[in-house]
Protein backbone atom coordinates (compact mmCIF):
# COMPACT_ATOMS: atom_id res chain seq x y z
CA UNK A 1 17.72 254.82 -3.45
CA UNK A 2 19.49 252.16 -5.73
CA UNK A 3 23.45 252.76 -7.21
CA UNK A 4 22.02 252.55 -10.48
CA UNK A 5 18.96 254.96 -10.21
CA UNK A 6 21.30 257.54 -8.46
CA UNK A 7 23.60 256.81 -11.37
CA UNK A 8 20.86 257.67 -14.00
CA UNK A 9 19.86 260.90 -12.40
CA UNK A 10 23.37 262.37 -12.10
CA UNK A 11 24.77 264.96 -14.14
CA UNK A 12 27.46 262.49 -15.61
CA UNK A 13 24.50 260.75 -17.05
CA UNK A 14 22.65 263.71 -18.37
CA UNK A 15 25.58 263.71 -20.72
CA UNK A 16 25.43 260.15 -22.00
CA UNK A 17 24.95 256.53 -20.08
CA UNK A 18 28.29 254.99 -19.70
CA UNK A 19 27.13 250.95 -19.93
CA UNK A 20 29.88 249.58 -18.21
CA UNK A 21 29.62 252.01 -15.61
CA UNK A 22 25.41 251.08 -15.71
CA UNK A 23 25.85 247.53 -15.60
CA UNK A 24 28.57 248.07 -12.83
CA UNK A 25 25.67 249.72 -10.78
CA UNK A 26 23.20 247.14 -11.48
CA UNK A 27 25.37 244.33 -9.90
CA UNK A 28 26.56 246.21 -7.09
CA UNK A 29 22.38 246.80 -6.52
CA UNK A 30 21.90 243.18 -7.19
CA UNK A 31 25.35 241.92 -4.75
CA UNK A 32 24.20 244.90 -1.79
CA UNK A 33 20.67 243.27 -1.63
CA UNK A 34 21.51 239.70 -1.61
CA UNK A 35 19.88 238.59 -5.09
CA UNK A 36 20.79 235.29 -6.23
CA UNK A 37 19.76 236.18 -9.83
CA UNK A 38 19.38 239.64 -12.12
CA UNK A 39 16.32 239.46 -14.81
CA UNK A 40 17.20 241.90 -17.72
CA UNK A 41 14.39 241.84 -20.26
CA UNK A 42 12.93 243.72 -22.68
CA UNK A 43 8.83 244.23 -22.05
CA UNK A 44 6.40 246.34 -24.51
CA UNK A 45 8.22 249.95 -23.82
CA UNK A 46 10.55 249.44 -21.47
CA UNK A 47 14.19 247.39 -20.41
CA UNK A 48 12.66 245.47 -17.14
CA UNK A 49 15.89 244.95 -14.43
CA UNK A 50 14.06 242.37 -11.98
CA UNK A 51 16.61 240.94 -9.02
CA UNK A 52 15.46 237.60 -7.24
CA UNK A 53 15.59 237.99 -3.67
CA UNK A 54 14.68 235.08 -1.54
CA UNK A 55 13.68 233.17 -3.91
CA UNK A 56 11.34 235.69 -5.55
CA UNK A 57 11.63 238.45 -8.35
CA UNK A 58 11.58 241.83 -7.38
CA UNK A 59 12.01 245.17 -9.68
CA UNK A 60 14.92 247.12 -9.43
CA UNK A 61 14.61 249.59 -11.97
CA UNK A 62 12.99 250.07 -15.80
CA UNK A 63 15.36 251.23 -18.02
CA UNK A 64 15.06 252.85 -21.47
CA UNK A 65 14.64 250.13 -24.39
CA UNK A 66 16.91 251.38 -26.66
CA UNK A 67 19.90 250.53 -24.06
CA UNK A 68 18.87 246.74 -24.77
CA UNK A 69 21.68 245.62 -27.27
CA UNK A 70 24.47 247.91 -25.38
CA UNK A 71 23.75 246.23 -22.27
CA UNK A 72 23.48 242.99 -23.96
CA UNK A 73 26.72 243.70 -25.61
CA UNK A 74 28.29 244.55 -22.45
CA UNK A 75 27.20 241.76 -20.24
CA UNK A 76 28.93 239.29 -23.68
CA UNK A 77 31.92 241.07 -23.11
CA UNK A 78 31.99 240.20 -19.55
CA UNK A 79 31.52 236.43 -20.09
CA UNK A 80 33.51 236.41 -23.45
CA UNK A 81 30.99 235.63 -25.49
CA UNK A 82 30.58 236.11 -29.32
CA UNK A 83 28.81 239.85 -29.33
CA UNK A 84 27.44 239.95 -32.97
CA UNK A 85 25.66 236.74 -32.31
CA UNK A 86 22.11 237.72 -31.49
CA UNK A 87 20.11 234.82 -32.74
CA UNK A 88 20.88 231.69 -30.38
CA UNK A 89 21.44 231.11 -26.94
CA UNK A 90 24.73 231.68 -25.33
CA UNK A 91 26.50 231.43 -21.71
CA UNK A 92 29.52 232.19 -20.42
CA UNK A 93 31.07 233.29 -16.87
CA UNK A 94 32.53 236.27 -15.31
CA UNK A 95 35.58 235.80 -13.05
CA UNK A 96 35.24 237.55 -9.71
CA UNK A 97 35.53 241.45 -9.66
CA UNK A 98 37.48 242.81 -6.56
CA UNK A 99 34.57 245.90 -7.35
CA UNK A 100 32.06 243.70 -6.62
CA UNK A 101 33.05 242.34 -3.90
CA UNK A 102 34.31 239.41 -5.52
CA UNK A 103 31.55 237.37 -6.50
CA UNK A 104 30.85 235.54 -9.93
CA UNK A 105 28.89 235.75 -12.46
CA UNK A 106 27.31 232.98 -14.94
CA UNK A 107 25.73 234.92 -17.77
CA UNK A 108 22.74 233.53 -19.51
CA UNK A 109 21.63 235.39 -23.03
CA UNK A 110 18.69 234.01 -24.93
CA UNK A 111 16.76 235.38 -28.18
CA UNK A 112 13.14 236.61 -27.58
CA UNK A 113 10.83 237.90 -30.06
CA UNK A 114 11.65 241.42 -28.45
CA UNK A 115 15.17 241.55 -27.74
CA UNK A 116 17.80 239.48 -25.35
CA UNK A 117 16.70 238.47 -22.67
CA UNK A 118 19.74 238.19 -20.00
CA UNK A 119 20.23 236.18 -16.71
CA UNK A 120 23.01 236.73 -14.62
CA UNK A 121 23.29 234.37 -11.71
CA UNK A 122 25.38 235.48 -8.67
CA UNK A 123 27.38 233.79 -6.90
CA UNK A 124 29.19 235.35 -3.62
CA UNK A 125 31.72 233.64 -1.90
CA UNK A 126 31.04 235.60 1.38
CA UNK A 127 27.84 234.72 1.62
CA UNK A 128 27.75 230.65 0.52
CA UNK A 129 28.21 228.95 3.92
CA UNK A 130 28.61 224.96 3.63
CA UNK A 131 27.92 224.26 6.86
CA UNK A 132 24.96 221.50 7.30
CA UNK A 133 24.00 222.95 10.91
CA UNK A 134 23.68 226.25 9.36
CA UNK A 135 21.07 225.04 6.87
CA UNK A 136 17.96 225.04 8.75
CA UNK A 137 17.58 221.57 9.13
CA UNK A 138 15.84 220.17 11.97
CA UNK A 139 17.51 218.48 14.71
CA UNK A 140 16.49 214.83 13.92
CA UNK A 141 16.72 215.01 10.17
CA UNK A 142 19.98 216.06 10.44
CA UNK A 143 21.44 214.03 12.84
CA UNK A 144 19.40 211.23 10.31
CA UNK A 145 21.43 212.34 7.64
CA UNK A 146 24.06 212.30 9.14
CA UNK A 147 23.84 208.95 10.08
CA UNK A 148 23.29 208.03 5.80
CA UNK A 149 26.58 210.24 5.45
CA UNK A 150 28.83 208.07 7.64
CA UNK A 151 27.52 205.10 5.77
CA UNK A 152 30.79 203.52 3.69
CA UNK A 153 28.62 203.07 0.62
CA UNK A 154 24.91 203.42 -0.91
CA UNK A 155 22.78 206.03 -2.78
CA UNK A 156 21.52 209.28 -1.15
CA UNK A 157 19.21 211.03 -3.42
CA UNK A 158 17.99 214.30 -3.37
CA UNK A 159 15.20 216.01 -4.59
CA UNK A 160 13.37 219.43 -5.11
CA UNK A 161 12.68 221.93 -7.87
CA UNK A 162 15.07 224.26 -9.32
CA UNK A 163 16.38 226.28 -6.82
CA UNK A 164 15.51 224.66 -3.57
CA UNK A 165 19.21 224.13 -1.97
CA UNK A 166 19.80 220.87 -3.06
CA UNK A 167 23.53 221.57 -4.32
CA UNK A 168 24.15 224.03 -1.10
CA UNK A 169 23.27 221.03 0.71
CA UNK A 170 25.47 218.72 -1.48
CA UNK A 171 28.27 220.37 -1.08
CA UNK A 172 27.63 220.78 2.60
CA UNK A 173 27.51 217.07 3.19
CA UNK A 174 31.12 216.89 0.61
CA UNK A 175 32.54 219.57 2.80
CA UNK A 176 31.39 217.65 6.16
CA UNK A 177 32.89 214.41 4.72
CA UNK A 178 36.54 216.21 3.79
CA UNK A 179 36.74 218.13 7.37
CA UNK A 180 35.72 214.81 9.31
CA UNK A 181 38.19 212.43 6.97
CA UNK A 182 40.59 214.79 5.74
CA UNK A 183 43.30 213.39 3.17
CA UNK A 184 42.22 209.76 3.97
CA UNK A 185 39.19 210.23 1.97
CA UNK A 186 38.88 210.41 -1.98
CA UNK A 187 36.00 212.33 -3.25
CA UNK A 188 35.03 213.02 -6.97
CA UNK A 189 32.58 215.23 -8.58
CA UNK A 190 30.40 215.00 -11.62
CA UNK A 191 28.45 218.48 -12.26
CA UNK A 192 26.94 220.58 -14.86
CA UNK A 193 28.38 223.55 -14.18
CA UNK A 194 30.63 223.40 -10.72
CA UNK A 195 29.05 226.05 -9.15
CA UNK A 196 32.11 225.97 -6.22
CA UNK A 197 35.59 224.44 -6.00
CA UNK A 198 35.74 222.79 -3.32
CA UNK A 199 39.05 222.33 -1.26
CA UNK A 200 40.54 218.51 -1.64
CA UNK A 201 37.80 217.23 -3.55
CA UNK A 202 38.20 216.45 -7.39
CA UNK A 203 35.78 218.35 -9.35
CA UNK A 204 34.67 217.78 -13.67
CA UNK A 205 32.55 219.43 -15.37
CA UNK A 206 30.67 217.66 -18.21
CA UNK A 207 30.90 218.95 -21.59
CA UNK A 208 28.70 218.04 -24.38
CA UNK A 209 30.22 219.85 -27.14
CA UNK A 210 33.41 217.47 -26.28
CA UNK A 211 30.84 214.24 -25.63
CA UNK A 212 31.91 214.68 -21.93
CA UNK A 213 28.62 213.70 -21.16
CA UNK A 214 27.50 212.11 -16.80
CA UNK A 215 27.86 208.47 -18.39
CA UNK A 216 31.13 208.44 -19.51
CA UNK A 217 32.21 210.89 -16.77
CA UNK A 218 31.12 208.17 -14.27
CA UNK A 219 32.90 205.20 -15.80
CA UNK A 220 36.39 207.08 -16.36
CA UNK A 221 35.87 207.87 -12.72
CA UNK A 222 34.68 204.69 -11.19
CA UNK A 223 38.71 203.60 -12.50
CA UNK A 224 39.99 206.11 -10.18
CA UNK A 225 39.93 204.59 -6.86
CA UNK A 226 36.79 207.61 -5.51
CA UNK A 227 35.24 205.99 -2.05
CA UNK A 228 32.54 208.99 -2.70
CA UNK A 229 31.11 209.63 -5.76
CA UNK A 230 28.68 212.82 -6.02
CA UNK A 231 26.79 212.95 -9.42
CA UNK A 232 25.19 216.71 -10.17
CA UNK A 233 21.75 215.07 -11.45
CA UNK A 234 20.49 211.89 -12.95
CA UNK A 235 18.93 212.40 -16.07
CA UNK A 236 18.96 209.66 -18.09
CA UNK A 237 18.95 205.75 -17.35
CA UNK A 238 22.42 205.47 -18.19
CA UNK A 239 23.43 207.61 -15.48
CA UNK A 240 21.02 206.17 -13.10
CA UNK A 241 22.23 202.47 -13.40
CA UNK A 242 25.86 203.63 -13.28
CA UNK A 243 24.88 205.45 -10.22
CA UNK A 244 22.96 202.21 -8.45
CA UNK A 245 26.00 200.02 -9.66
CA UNK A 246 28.55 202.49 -7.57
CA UNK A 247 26.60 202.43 -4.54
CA UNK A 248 26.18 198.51 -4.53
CA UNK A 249 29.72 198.22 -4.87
CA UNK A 250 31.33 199.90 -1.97
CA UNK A 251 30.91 203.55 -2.66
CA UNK A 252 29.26 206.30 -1.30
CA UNK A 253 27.01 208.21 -4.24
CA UNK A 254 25.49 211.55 -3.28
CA UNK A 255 22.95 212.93 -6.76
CA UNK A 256 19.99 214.71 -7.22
CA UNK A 257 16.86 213.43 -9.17
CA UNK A 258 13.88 215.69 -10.46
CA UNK A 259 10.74 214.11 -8.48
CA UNK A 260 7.38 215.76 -6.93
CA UNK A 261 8.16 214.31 -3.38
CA UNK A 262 10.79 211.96 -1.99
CA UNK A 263 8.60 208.44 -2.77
CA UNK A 264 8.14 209.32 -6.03
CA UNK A 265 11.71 208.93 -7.07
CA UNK A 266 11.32 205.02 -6.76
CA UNK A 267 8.81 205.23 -9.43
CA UNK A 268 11.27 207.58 -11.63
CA UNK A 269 13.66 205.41 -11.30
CA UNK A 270 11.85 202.71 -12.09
CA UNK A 271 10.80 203.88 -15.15
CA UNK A 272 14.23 204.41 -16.13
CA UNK A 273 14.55 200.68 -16.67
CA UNK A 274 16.37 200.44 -13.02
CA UNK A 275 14.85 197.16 -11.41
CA UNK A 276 13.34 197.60 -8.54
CA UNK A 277 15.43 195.03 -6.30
CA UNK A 278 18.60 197.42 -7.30
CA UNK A 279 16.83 200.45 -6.00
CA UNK A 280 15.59 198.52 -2.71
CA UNK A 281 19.42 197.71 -2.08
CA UNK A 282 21.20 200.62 -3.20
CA UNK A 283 19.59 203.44 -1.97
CA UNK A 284 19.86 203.85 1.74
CA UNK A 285 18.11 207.82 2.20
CA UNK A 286 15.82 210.20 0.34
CA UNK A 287 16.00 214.23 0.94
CA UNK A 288 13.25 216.18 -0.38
CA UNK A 289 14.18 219.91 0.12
CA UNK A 290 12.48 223.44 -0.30
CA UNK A 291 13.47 226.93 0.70
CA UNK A 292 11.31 229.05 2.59
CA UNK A 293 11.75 232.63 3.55
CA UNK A 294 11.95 233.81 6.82
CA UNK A 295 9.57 236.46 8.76
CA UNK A 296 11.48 239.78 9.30
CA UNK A 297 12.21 240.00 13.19
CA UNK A 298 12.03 244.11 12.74
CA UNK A 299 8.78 243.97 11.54
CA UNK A 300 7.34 240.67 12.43
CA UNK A 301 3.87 240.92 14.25
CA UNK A 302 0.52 238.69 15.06
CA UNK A 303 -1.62 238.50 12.03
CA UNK A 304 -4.53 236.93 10.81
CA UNK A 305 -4.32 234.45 7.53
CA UNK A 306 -6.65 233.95 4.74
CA UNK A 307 -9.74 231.85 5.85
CA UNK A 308 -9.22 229.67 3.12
CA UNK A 309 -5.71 228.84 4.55
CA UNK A 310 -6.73 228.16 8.22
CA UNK A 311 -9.40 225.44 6.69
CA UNK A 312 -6.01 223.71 5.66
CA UNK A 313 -4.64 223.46 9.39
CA UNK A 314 -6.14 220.90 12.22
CA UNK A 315 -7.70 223.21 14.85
CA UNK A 316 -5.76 221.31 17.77
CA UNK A 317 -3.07 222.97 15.84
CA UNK A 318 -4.46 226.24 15.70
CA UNK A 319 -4.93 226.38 19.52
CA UNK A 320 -1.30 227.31 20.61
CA UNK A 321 -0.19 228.86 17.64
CA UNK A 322 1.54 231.98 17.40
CA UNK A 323 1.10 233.24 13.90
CA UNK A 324 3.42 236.04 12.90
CA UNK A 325 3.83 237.77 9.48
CA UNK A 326 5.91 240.89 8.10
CA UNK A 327 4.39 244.12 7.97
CA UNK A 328 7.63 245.26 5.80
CA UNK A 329 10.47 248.15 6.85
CA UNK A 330 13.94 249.04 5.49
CA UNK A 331 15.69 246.22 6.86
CA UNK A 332 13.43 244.08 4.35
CA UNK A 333 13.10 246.22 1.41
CA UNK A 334 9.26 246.30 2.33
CA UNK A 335 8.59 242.50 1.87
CA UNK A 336 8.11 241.19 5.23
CA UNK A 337 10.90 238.33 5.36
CA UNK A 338 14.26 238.03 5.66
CA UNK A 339 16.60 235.57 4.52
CA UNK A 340 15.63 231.76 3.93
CA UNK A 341 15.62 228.57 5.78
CA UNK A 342 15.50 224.98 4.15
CA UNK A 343 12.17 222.51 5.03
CA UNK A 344 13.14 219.10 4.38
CA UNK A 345 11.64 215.52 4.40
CA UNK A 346 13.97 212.61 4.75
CA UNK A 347 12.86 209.13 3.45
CA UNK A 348 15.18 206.99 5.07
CA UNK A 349 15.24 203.03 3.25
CA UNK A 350 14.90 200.70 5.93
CA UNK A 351 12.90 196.89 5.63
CA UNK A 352 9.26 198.43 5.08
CA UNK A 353 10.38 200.91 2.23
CA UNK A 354 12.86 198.39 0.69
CA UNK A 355 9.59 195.46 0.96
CA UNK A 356 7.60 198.36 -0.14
CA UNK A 357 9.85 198.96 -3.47
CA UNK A 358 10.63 195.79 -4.13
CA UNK A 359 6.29 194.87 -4.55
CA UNK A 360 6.60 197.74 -6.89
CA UNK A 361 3.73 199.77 -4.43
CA UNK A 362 2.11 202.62 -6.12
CA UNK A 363 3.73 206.21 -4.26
CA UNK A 364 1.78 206.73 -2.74
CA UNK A 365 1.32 203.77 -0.85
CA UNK A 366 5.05 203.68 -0.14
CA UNK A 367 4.73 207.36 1.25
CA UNK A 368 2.38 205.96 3.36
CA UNK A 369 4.71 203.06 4.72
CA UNK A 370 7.31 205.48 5.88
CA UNK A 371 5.05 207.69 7.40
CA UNK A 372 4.50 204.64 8.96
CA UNK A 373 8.18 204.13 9.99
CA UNK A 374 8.26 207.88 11.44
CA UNK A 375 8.92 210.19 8.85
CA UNK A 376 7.05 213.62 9.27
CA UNK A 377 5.91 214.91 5.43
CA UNK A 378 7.47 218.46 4.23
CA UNK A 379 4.07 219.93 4.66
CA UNK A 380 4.09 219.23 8.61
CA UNK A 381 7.57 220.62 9.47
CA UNK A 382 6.70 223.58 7.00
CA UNK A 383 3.67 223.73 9.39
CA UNK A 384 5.05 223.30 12.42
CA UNK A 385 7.74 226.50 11.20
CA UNK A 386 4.43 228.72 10.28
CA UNK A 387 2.89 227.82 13.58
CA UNK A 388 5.41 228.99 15.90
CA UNK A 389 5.81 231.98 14.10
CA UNK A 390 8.60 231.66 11.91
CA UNK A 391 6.86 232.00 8.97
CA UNK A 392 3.43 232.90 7.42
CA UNK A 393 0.96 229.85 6.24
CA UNK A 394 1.04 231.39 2.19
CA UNK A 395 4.22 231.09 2.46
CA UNK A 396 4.23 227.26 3.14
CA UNK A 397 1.08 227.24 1.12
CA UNK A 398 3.41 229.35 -1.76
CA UNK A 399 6.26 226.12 -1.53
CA UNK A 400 4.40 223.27 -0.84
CA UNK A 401 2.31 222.25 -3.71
CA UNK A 402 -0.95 220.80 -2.81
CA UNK A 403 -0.09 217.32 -4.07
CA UNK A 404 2.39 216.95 -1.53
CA UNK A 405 0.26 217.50 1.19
């Protein structure tokens, strides 16, 4: 049983709900289970308290609706926010409790046509590891990236949906740089919010209310003497050609770019008004990352997929596979999986690709020429991972979006 339901049947609550000590509860539920993220929202008769645990939302517990706006009020206390607002967004953070454990929280509150909805992302210190070994990369791709990391300048670029480890594997790559270079090297950070501070690396934050925007972020810091640059996300062409410009000119630039696969980001980039000879020469490696979640090894046992699914997979494949799935316990709340590893595609820019992007070739055409050059697509190392048991084929199915395949 949860903190928070055994809270609500006690006799101290029979008496009266103390919030703070509720939304206490729900955290410590939320930290004990290893959510990333706690859903409170109000649905047709009830307060809904969804947690996201690997990467998927689970209920917690349903809580009477008339304890939205004390919860609400609560949680604004927490981030010091303005609690009679109740009309427009707001978000704010909570320092680290020593009750908690000593994780963080970012708040989110936004205005629905019910209530507040509120978002609390988690952040625990004793469970973030920066370690790039420890990331569930496989062997080549991360000796490959490597490789792009000890490079003394150029643009590595990654990509993936919200949510899919690309700062995790940011800052893994920062923290590899600092322990490998230590005070010889000078790193600075761009980011919207810094999630982490980072030991001997100078980190900013943009601010928009203060016009503190990525642009003029990245030319105040290009005056600074950085040899690696790391740039939270290109959104706009301003940022992208400042980007480019720093890795042709003797810096290393580490961002992230919204794309649906790792070729794709040429043509995003291109459309950003960023020629394509720029691109061809500045960019040197592209990471395409998603987050899968791992089969339980309590419960883990020899299953059979849906039909539709095996149709998907070569039958030389299917031959010497050893498909495995969750049948769900207590060590895995009942879901079948237990923690997450990452399944990446690296796009590294060598003659073919840079030819490829400098003819302006349609995606995927230039996906094509690095298969070409070697490079295994996302959806046959997630493949490969389902096949020898380490997860199911939905679940690859789940992450991988057909187009990619």
């Amino acid at each position: 049983m949860s903190e928070t339901l055994r809270y609500l049947q006690s006799e101290s609550a029979e008496n009266g709900v103390e919030i703070a000590v509720l939304c206490k509860y729900l955290l410590l539920d939320a930290v004990k289970a290893g959510a990333s993220d706690i859903h409170i929202e109000p649905w047709e008769s009830t307060l809904a308290v969804r947690i996201r645990l690997n990467g998927v939302l689970t209920e917690l517990v349903h809580l009477p609706l008339d304890l939205m706006e004390k919860i609400s009020g609560r949680f604004k206390v927490m981030a010091n926010l303005i609690t009679y607002q109740t009309g427009l967004p707001q978000e704010g953070h909570a320092p680290a409790d020593p009750e908690l454990g000593g994780v963080e929280q970012r708040i989110s509150i936004f205005p629905t046509t019910r209530g507040e909805k509120i978002v609390v992302r988690i952040f625990d210190p004793s469970n973030r590891s920066f370690d790039l070994a420890a990331l569930g990369f496989d062997e080549d791709i991360l000796q490959q990236f490597l490789k792009l990391l000890n490079k003394p300048s150029g643009l590595i670029l990654l990509t993936g949906p919200t949510g899919s480890g690309k700062t995790t594997a940011i800052y893994s790559a920062l923290y590899t740089l600092v322990q490998r270079a230590g005070p010889s090297i000078s790193i600075a950070t761009v980011e919207d919010p810094v999630e982490f501070n980072l030991p001997m690396i100078a980190q900013a934050q943009v601010n928009l209310g203060q016009e503190f925007t990525y642009p003029k972020a990245l030319r105040s810091l290009m005056r600074q003497d950085p040899q690696v640059i790391m740039v939270g996300e290109i959104r706009d062409p301003e940022t992208a050609a400042i980007a480019v410009q720093a890795g042709l000119t003797g810096h290393l630039v580490i961002s992230t770019i919204h794309s649906g696969s790792t070729a794709g980001v040429f043509a995003r980039l291109i459309n950003m008004d960023i020629e394509p000879f720029l691109l061809s020469s500045s960019i040197s490696g592209v990471l395409g990352l998603r987050l899968i979640r791992k089969n339980c090894t309590y419960c883990s046992q020899p299953y059979e997929p849906d039909p539709n699914i095996v149709k998907m997979v070569p039958a030389s494949d299917l031959e010497n596979a050893t498909l495995r799935k969750g049948a769900g316990c207590e060590q895995c709340s009942g879901t079948g999986f237990s923690g997450r590893t990452s399944v990446v595609e690296l796009l590294v820019v060598d003659q073919p690709v840079r030819d490829a992007v400098m003819q302006k070739l349609p995606t995927k055409t230039l996906q094509q020429v690095a298969t070409g050059q070697g490079m295994q697509t996302m959806w046959q190392r997630g493949l490969q991972r389902a096949l020898s048991g380490q997860t199911t084929l939905e679940e690859i199915m789940r992450v991988i979006a057909v187009d990619e395949l």
